[in-house]
Protein backbone atom coordinates (compact mmCIF):
# COMPACT_ATOMS: atom_id res chain seq x y z
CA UNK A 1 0.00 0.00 0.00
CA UNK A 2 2.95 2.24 0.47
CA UNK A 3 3.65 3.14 -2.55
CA UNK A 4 0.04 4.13 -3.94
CA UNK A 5 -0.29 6.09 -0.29
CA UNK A 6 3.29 8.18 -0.33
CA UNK A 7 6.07 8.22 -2.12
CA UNK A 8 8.66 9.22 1.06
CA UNK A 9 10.66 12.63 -0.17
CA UNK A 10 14.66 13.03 -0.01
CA UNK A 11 14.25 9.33 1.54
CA UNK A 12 18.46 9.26 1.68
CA UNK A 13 19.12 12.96 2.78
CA UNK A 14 16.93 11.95 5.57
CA UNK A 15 18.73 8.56 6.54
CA UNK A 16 21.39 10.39 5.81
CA UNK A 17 20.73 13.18 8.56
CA UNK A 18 19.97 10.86 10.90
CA UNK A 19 23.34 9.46 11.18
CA UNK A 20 21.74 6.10 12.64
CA UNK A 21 23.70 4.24 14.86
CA UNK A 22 22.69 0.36 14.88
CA UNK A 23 21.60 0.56 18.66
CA UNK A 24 20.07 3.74 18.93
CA UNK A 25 16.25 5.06 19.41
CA UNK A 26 14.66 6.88 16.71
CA UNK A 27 11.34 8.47 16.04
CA UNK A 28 9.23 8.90 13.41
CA UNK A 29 6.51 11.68 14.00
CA UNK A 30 5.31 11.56 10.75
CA UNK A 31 4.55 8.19 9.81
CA UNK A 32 2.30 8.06 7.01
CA UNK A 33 2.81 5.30 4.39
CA UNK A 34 6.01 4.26 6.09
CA UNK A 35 8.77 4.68 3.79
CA UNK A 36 11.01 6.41 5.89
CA UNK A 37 10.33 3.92 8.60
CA UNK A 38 11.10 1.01 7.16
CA UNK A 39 14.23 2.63 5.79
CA UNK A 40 15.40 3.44 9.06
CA UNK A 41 14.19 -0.22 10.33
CA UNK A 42 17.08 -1.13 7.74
CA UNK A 43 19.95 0.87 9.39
CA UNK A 44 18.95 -0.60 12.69
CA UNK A 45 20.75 -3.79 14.45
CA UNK A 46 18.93 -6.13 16.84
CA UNK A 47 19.04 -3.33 19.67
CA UNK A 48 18.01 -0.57 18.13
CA UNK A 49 14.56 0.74 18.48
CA UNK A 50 11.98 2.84 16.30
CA UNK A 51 8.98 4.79 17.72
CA UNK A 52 6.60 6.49 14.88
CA UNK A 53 3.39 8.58 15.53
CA UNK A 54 0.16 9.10 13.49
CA UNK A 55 -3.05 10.41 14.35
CA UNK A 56 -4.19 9.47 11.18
CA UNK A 57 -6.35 6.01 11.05
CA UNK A 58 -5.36 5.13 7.27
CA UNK A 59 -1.52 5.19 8.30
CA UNK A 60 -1.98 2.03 10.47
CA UNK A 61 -2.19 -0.38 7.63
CA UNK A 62 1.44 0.61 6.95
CA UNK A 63 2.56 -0.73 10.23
CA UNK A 64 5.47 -3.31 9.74
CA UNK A 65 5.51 -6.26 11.32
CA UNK A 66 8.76 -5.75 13.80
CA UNK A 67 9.53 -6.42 16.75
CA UNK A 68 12.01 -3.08 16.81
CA UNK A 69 8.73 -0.65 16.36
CA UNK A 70 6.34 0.90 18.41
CA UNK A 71 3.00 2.78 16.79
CA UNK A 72 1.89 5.66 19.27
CA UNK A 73 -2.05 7.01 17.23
CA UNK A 74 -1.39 10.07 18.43
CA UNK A 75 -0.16 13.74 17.08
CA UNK A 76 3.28 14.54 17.61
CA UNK A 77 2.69 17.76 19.57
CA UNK A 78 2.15 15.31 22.11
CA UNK A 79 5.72 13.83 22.23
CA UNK A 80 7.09 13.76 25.00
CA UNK A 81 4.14 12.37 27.18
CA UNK A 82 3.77 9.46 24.43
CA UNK A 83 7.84 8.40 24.76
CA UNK A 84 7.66 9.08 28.51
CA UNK A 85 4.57 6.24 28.66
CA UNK A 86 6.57 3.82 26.36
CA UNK A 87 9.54 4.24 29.18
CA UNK A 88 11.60 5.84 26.71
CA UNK A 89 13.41 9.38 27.99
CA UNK A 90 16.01 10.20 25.57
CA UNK A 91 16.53 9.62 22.13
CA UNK A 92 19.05 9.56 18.78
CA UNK A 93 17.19 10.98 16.22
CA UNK A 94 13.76 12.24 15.23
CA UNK A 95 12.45 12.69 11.85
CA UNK A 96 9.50 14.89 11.05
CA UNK A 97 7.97 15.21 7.03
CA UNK A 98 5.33 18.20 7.42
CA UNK A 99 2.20 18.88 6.11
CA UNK A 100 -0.72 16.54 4.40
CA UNK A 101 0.43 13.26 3.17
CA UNK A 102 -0.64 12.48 -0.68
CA UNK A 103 -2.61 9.73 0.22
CA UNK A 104 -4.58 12.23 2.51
CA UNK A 105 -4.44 14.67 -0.92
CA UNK A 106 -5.78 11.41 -2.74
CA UNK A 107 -9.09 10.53 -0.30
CA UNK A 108 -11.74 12.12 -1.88
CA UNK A 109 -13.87 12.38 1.73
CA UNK A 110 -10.88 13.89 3.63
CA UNK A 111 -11.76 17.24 2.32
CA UNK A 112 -8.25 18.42 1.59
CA UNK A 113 -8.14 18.79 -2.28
CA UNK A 114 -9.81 21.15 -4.49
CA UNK A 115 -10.04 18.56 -6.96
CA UNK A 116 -13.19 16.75 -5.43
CA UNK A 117 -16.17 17.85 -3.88
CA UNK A 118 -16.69 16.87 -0.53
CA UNK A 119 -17.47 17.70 2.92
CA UNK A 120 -15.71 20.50 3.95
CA UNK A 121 -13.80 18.79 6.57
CA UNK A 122 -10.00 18.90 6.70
CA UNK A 123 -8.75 17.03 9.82
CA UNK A 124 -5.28 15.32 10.17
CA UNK A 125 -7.36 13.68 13.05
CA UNK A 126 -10.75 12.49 12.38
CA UNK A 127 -11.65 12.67 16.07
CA UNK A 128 -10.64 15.95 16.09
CA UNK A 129 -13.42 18.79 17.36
CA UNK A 130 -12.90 21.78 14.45
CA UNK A 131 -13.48 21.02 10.81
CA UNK A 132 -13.09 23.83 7.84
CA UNK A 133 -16.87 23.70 7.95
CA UNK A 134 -17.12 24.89 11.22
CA UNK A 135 -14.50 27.39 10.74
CA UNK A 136 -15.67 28.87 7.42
CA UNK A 137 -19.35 29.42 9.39
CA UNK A 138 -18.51 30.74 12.86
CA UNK A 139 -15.41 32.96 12.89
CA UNK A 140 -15.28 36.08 12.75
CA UNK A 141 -14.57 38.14 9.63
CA UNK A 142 -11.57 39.68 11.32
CA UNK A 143 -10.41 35.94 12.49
CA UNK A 144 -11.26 34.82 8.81
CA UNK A 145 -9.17 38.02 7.17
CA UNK A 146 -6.11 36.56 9.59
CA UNK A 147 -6.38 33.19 8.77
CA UNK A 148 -6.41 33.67 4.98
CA UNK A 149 -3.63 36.52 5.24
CA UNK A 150 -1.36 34.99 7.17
CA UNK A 151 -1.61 31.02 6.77
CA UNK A 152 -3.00 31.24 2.90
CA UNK A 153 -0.86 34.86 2.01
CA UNK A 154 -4.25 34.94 0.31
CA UNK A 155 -3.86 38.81 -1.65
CA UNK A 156 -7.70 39.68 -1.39
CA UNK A 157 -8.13 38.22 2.44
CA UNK A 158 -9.72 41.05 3.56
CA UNK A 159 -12.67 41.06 0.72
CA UNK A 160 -12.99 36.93 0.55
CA UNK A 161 -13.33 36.73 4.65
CA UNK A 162 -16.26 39.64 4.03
CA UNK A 163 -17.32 37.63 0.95
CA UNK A 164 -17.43 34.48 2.91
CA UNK A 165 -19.36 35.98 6.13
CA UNK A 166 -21.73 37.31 4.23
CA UNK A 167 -22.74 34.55 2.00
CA UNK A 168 -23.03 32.07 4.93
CA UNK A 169 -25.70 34.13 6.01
CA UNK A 170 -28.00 32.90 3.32
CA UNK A 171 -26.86 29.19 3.11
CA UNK A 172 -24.01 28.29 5.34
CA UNK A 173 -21.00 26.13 3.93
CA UNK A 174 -20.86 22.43 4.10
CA UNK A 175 -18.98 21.37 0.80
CA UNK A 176 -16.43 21.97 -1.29
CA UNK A 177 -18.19 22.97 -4.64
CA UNK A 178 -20.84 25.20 -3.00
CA UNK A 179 -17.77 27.00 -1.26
CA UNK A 180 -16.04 27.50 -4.52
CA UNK A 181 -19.12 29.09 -6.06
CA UNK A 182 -19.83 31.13 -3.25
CA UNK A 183 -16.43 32.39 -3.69
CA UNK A 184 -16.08 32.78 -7.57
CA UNK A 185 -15.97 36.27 -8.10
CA UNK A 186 -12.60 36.70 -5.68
CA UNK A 187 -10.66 34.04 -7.84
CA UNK A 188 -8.21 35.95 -9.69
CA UNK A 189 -8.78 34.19 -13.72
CA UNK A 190 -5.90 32.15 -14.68
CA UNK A 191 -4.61 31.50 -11.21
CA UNK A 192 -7.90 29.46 -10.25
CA UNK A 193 -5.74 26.49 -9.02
CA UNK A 194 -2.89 28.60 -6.94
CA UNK A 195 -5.36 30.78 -5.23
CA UNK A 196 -8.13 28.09 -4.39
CA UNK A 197 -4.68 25.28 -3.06
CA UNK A 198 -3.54 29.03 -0.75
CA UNK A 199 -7.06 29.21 0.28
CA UNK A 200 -7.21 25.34 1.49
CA UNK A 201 -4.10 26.10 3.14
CA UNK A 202 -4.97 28.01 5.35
CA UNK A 203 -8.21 26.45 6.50
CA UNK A 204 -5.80 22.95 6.93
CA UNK A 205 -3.62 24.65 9.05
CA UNK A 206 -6.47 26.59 11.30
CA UNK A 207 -8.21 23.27 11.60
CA UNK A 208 -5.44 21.42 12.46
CA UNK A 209 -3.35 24.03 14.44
CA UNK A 210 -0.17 23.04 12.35
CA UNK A 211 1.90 26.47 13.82
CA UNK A 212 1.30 26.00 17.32
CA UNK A 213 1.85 21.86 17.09
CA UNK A 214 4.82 22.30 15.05
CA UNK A 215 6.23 24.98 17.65
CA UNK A 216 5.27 22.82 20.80
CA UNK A 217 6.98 19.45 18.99
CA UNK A 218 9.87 21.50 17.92
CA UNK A 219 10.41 22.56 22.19
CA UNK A 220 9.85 18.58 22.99
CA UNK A 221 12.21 17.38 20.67
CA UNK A 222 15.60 19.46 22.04
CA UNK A 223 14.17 17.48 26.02
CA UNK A 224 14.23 14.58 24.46
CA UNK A 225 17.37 14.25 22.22
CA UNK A 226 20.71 13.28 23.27
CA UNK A 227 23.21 15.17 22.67
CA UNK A 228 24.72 14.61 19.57
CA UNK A 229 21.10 13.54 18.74
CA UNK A 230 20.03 14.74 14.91
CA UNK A 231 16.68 16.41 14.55
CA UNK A 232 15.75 15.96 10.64
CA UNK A 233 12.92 18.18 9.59
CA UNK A 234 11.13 18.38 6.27
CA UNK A 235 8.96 21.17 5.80
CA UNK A 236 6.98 22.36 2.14
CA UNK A 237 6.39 25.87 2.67
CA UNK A 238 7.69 28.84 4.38
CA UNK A 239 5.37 29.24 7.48
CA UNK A 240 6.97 25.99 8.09
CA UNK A 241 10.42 26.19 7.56
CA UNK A 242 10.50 29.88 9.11
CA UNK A 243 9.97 28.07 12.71
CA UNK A 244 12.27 25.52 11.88
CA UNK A 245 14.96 27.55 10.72
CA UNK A 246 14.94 29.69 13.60
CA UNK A 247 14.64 27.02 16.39
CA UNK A 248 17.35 25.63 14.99
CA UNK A 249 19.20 28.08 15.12
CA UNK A 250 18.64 30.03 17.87
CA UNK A 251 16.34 27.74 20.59
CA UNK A 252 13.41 29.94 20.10
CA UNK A 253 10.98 31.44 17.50
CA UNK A 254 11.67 35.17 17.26
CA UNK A 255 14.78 37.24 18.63
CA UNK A 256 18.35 36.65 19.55
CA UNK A 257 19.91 33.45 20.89
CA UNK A 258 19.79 34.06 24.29
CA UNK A 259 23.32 33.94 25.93
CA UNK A 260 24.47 33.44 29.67
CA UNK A 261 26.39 35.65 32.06
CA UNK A 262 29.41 34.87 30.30
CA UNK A 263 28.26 35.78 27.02
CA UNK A 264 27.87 32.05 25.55
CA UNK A 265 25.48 31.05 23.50
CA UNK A 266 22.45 29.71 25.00
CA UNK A 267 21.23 27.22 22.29
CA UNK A 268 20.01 23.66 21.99
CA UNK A 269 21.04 22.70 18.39
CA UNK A 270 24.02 23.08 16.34
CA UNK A 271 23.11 23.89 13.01
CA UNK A 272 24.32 20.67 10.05
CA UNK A 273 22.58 22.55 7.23
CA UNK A 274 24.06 25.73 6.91
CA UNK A 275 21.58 26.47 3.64
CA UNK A 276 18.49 24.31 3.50
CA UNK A 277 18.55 20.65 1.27
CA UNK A 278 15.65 20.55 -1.63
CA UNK A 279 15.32 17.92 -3.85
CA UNK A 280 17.31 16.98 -7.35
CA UNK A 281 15.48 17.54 -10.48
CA UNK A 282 14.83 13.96 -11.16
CA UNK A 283 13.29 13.25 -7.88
CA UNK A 284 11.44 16.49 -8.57
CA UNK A 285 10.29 14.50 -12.18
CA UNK A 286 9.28 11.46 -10.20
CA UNK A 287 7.31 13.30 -7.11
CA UNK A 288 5.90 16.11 -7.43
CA UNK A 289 5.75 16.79 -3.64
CA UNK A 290 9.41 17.43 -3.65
CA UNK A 291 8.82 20.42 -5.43
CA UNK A 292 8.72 22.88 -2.84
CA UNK A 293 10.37 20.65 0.20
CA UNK A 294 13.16 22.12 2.40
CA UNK A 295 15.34 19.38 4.80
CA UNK A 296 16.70 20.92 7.46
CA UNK A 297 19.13 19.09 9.87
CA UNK A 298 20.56 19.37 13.73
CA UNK A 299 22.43 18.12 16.22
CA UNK A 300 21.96 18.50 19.93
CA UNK A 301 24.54 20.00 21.74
């Protein structure tokens, strides 16, 4: 099923980033159709051990049959708790592939593409509380102008969240297509596709709170790596990478690394990847998704 659900991106800069030792503890937070699992599962001796997480249902019929690998069904904000309960403190590497999985893209019913109509739905978690439905019919326009402007760097955010407040008040959103028509008139012509996949965007990462998850994971991860530990972060656009970049760099999210009273740096990670990895052409030709991916890669200190 793998290979129908994802195809894994930059599959060796990753394994390569990792810089597995046969005995060590890794974790996948990401696991999705398992390619990067099972690749690690192949660097790893008797001893060594591989925790992934997925809050998605559909990635458990990836799960390979090993002895070396734990499955936690949760979302990798949560971490920290999840290794604590597996007796598992410190680690040698964690792996992290952002965003929506193309199998997730590929499920009709998941609400996530603009290519089907569907429920307006959107959740990584399909237990989760907020859907885009919900969002699209109860925020604010001011929340909605945000959302769009920031998440989506949607150009006309301020006149589609007015657009969208005021057409719910007629018939309020529950699909896809009657979204897109309600919409129609704000959809610059010619850039139908671009503008409607920004749109989506943000309403993903509202419904899923992708920022705040990523930033909360990102803390979690420098507690639980050894040092020398890598941290090996994929990330496909720049509200994304921005937070990675920086945390990696500096142990926080805005500002100046913080130093001591001595004037040394105060930082968790040594930076591997001075400039950010992207894919080669050819894996570009092959998988489309490694279009826009940046790899990122550090080592606790």
């Amino acid at each position: 099923m793998e290979n129908n659900y994802h195809i894994p991106v930059m599959l060796q800069p990753c394994i390569d980033g990792l810089n597995i030792k046969p005995n060590g503890i890794y974790v996948d937070v990401t696991f999705g159709g398992g390619g990067h699992s099972k690749e690690i599962l192949k660097h790893l001796g008797a001893e060594g051990r591989l925790i992934a997480f997925d809050q998605d249902p559909d990635a458990q019929a990836n799960i390979p049959n090993d002895s070396r690998f734990i499955f936690i069904d949760q979302n990798f904000g949560f971490l920290k708790n999840n290794l604590r309960l597996n007796g598992i403190k410190q680690v040698d590497g964690i792996l992290a592939d952002l965003g929506v999985s193309s199998h997730q893209f590929d499920v009709p019913e998941r609400g996530f593409s603009i290519r089907f109509n569907a429920d307006l739905d959107m959740r990584m978690d399909p237990n989760g509380n907020l859907t885009a439905a919900e969002v699209l019919n109860t925020y604010s326009e001011d929340k909605l102008h945000k959302i769009f402007g920031i998440y989506g760097e949607v150009k006309n955010a301020k006149s589609l969240a007015r657009a969208i407040v005021t057409a719910r008040l007629e018939n309020p959103f529950t699909d896809i297509d009657k979204f897109k028509i309600a919409i129609a008139e704000y959809i610059p012509k010619g850039k139908e596709n671009k503008y409607l996949a920004q749109v989506f965007q943000a309403l993903r990462i509202e419904v899923n709170a992708e920022i705040k998850v990523l930033e909360d994971f990102l803390q979690q991860a420098a507690d639980v790596l050894k040092p020398d530990g890598r941290l090996v972060v994929m990330s496909y656009h720049s509200l994304e990478d921005r937070p990675v970049k920086n945390f990696m760099a500096k142990g926080k999210f805005q500002g100046e690394v913080e130093k001591d009273f001595f004037g040394n740096q105060q930082k968790p990670f040594n930076v591997i990847t001075r400039k950010a990895i992207i894919a080669s052409d050819e894996e570009i030709a092959l998988n489309n998704r490694a279009r826009s991916a940046k790899l990122r890669i550090a080592e606790k200190i």
